[in-house]
C-alpha atoms as a PDB file:
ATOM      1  CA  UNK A   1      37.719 -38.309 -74.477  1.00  0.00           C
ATOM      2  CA  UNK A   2      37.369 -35.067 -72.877  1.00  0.00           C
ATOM      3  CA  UNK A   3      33.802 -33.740 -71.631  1.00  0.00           C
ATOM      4  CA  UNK A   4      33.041 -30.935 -69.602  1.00  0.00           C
ATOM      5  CA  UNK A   5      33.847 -31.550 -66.394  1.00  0.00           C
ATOM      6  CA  UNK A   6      37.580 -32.563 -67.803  1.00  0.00           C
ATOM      7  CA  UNK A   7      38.014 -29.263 -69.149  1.00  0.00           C
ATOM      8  CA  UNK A   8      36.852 -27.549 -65.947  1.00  0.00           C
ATOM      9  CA  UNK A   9      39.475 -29.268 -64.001  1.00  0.00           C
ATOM     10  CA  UNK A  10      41.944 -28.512 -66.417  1.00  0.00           C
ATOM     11  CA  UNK A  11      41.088 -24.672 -66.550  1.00  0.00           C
ATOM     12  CA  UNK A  12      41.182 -24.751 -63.041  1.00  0.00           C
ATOM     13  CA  UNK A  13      44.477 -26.659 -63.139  1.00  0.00           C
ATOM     14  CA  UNK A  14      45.930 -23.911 -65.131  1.00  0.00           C
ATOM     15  CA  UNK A  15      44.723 -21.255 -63.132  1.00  0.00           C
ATOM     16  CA  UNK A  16      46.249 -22.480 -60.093  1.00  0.00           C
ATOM     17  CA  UNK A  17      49.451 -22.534 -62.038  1.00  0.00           C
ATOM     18  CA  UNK A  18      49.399 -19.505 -63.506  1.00  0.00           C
ATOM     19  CA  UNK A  19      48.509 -18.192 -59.884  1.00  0.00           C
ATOM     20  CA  UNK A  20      51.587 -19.465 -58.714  1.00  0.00           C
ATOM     21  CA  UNK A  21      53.621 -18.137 -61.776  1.00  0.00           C
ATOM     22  CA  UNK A  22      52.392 -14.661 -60.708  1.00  0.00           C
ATOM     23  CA  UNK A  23      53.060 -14.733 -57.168  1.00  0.00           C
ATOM     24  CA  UNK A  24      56.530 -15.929 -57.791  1.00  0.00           C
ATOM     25  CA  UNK A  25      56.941 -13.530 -60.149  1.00  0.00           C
ATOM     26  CA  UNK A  26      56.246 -11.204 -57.339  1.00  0.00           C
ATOM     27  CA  UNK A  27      53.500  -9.304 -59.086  1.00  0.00           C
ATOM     28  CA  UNK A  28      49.618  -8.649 -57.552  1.00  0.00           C
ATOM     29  CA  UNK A  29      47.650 -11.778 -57.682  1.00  0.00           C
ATOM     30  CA  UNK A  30      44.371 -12.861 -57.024  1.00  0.00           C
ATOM     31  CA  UNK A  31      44.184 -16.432 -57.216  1.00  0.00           C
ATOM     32  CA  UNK A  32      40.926 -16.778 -57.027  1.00  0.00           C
ATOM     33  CA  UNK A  33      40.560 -14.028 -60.453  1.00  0.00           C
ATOM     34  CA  UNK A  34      43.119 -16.060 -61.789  1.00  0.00           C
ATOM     35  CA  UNK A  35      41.508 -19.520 -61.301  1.00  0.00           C
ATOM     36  CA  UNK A  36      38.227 -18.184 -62.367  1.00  0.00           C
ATOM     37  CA  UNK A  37      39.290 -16.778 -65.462  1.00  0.00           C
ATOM     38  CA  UNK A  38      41.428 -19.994 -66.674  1.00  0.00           C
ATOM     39  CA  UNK A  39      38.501 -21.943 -65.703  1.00  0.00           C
ATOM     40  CA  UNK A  40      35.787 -19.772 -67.628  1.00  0.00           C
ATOM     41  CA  UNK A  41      37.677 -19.532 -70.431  1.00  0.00           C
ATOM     42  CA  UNK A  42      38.204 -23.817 -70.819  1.00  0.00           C
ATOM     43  CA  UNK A  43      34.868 -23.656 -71.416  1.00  0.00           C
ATOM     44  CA  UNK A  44      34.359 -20.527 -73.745  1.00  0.00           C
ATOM     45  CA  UNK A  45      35.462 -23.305 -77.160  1.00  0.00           C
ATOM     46  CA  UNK A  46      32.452 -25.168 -76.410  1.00  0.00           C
ATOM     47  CA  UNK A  47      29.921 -22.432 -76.012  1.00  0.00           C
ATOM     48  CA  UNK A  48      31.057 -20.354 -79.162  1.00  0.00           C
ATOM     49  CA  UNK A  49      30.733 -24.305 -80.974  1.00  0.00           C
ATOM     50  CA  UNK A  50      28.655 -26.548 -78.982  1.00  0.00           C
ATOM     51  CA  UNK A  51      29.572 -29.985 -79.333  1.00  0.00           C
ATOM     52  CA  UNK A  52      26.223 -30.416 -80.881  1.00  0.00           C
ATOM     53  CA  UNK A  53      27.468 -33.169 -83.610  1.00  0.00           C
ATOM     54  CA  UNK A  54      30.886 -35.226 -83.714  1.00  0.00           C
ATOM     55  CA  UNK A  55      31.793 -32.579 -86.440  1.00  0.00           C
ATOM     56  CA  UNK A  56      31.110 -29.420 -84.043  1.00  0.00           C
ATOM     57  CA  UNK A  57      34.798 -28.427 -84.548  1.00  0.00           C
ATOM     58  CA  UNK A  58      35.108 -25.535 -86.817  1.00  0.00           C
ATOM     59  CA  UNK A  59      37.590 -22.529 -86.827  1.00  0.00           C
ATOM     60  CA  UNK A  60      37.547 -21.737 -82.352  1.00  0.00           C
ATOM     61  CA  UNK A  61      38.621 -25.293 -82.463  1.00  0.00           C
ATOM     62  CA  UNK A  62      41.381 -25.053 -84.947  1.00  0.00           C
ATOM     63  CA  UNK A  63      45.496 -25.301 -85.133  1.00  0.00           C
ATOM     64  CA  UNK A  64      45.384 -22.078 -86.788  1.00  0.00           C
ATOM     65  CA  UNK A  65      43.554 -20.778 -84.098  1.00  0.00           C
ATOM     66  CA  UNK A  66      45.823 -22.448 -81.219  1.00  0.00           C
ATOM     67  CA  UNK A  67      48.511 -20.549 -83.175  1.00  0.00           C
ATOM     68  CA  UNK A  68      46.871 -16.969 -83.302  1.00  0.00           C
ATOM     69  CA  UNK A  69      46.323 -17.525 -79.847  1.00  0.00           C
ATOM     70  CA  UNK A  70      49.602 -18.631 -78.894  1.00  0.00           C
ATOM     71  CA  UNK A  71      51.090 -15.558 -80.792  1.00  0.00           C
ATOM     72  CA  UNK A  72      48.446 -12.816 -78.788  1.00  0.00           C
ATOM     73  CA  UNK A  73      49.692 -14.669 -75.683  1.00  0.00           C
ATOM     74  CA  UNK A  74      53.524 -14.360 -76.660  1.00  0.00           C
ATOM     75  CA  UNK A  75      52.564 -10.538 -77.722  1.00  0.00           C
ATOM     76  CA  UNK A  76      50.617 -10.364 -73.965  1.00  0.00           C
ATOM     77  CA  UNK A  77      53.437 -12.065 -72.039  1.00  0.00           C
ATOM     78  CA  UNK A  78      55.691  -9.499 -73.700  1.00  0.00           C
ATOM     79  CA  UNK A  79      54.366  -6.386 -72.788  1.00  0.00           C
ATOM     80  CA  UNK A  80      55.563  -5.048 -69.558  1.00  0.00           C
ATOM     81  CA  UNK A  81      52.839  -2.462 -67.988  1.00  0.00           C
ATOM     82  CA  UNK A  82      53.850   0.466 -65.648  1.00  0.00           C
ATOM     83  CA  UNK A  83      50.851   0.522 -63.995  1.00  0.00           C
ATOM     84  CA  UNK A  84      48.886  -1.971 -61.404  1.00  0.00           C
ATOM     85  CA  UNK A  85      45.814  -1.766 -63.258  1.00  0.00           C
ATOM     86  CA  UNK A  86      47.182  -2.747 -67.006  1.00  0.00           C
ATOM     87  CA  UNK A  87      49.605  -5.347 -64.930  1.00  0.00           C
ATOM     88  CA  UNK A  88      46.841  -6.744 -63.343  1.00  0.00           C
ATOM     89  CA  UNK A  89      44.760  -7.258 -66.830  1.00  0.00           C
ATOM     90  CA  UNK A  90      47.811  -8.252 -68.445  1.00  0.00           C
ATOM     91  CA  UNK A  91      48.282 -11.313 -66.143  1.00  0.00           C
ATOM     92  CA  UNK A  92      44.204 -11.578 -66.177  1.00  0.00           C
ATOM     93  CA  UNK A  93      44.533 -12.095 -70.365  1.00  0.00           C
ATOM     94  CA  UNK A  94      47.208 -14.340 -69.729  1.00  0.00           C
ATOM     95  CA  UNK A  95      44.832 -16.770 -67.193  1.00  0.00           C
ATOM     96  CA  UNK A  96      42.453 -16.602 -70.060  1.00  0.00           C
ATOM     97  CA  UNK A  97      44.283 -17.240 -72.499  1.00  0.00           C
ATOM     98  CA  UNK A  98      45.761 -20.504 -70.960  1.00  0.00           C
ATOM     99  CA  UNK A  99      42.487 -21.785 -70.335  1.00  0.00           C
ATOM    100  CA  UNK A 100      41.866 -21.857 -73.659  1.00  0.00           C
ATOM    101  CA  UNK A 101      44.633 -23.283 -74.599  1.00  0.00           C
ATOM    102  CA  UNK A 102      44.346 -26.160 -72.335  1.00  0.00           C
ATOM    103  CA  UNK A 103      40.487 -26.942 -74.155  1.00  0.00           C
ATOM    104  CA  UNK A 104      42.548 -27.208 -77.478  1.00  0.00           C
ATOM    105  CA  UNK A 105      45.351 -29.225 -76.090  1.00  0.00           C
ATOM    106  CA  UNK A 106      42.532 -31.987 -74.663  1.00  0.00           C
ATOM    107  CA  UNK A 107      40.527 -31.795 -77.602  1.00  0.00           C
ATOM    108  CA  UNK A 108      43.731 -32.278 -80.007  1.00  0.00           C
ATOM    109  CA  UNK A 109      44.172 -35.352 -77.685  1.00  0.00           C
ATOM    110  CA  UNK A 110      41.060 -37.469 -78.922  1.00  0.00           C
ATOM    111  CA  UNK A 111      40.212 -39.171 -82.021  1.00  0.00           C
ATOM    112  CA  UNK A 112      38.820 -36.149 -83.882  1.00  0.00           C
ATOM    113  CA  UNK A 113      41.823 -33.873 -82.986  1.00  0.00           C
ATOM    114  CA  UNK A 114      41.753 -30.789 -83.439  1.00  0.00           C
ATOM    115  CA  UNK A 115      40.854 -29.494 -87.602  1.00  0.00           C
ATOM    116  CA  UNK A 116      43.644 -27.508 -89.341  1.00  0.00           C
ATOM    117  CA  UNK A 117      41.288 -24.379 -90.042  1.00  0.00           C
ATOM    118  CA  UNK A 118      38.050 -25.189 -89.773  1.00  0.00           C
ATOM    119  CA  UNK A 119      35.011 -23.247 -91.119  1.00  0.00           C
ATOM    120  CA  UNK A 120      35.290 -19.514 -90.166  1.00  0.00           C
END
């Protein structure tokens, strides 16, 4: 089952790939940014829900919210900014975003899963 320090190394894990995405995609990365925020945001699940009680799963831990996210991410990875500034957060939000996403993929991986909505 997935603790803490799993879904530390997993943020990080994405950020490094998402740092390598960028630079091949030629665009101005800073790994480091980009590890940081994919790592920071692995965590974020558990400190909007703290796993307080097997049950601590509510709406942050949800499919429906794995899919909202997954559509803002689509949405993000869409947009194409003129600017360095808006490219850099774009690719920033993106980091994030995975980071989360990789929480919700271990957690949908152990017995509990993930709940289909959750309590809002």
């Amino acid at each position: 089952m997935a603790n803490g320090a799993d879904h530390i190394a997993a943020g990080a894990l994405t950020g490094v790939a998402m740092a390598c995405y960028g630079q091949r995609q030629g665009k101005p990365v800073n790994s480091m940014l980009a590890i940081g925020a994919s790592t920071v945001f692995a965590k974020l699940p558990d400190w909007i829900e703290p796993a307080t009680n097997p049950h601590h799963r509510q709406f942050f831990h949800s499919i429906s919210f794995l899919a909202m996210l997954g559509y803002g991410l689509k949405k993000t990875y869409d947009w194409k900014p003129e600017d360095t500034g808006r490219q850099i957060f774009r690719f920033l939000t993106l980091c994030a975003g995975a980071g989360y996403i990789s929480h919700l993929v271990l957690d949908g991986f152990t017995p509990r899963s993930l709940p289909l909505l959750g309590k809002v």
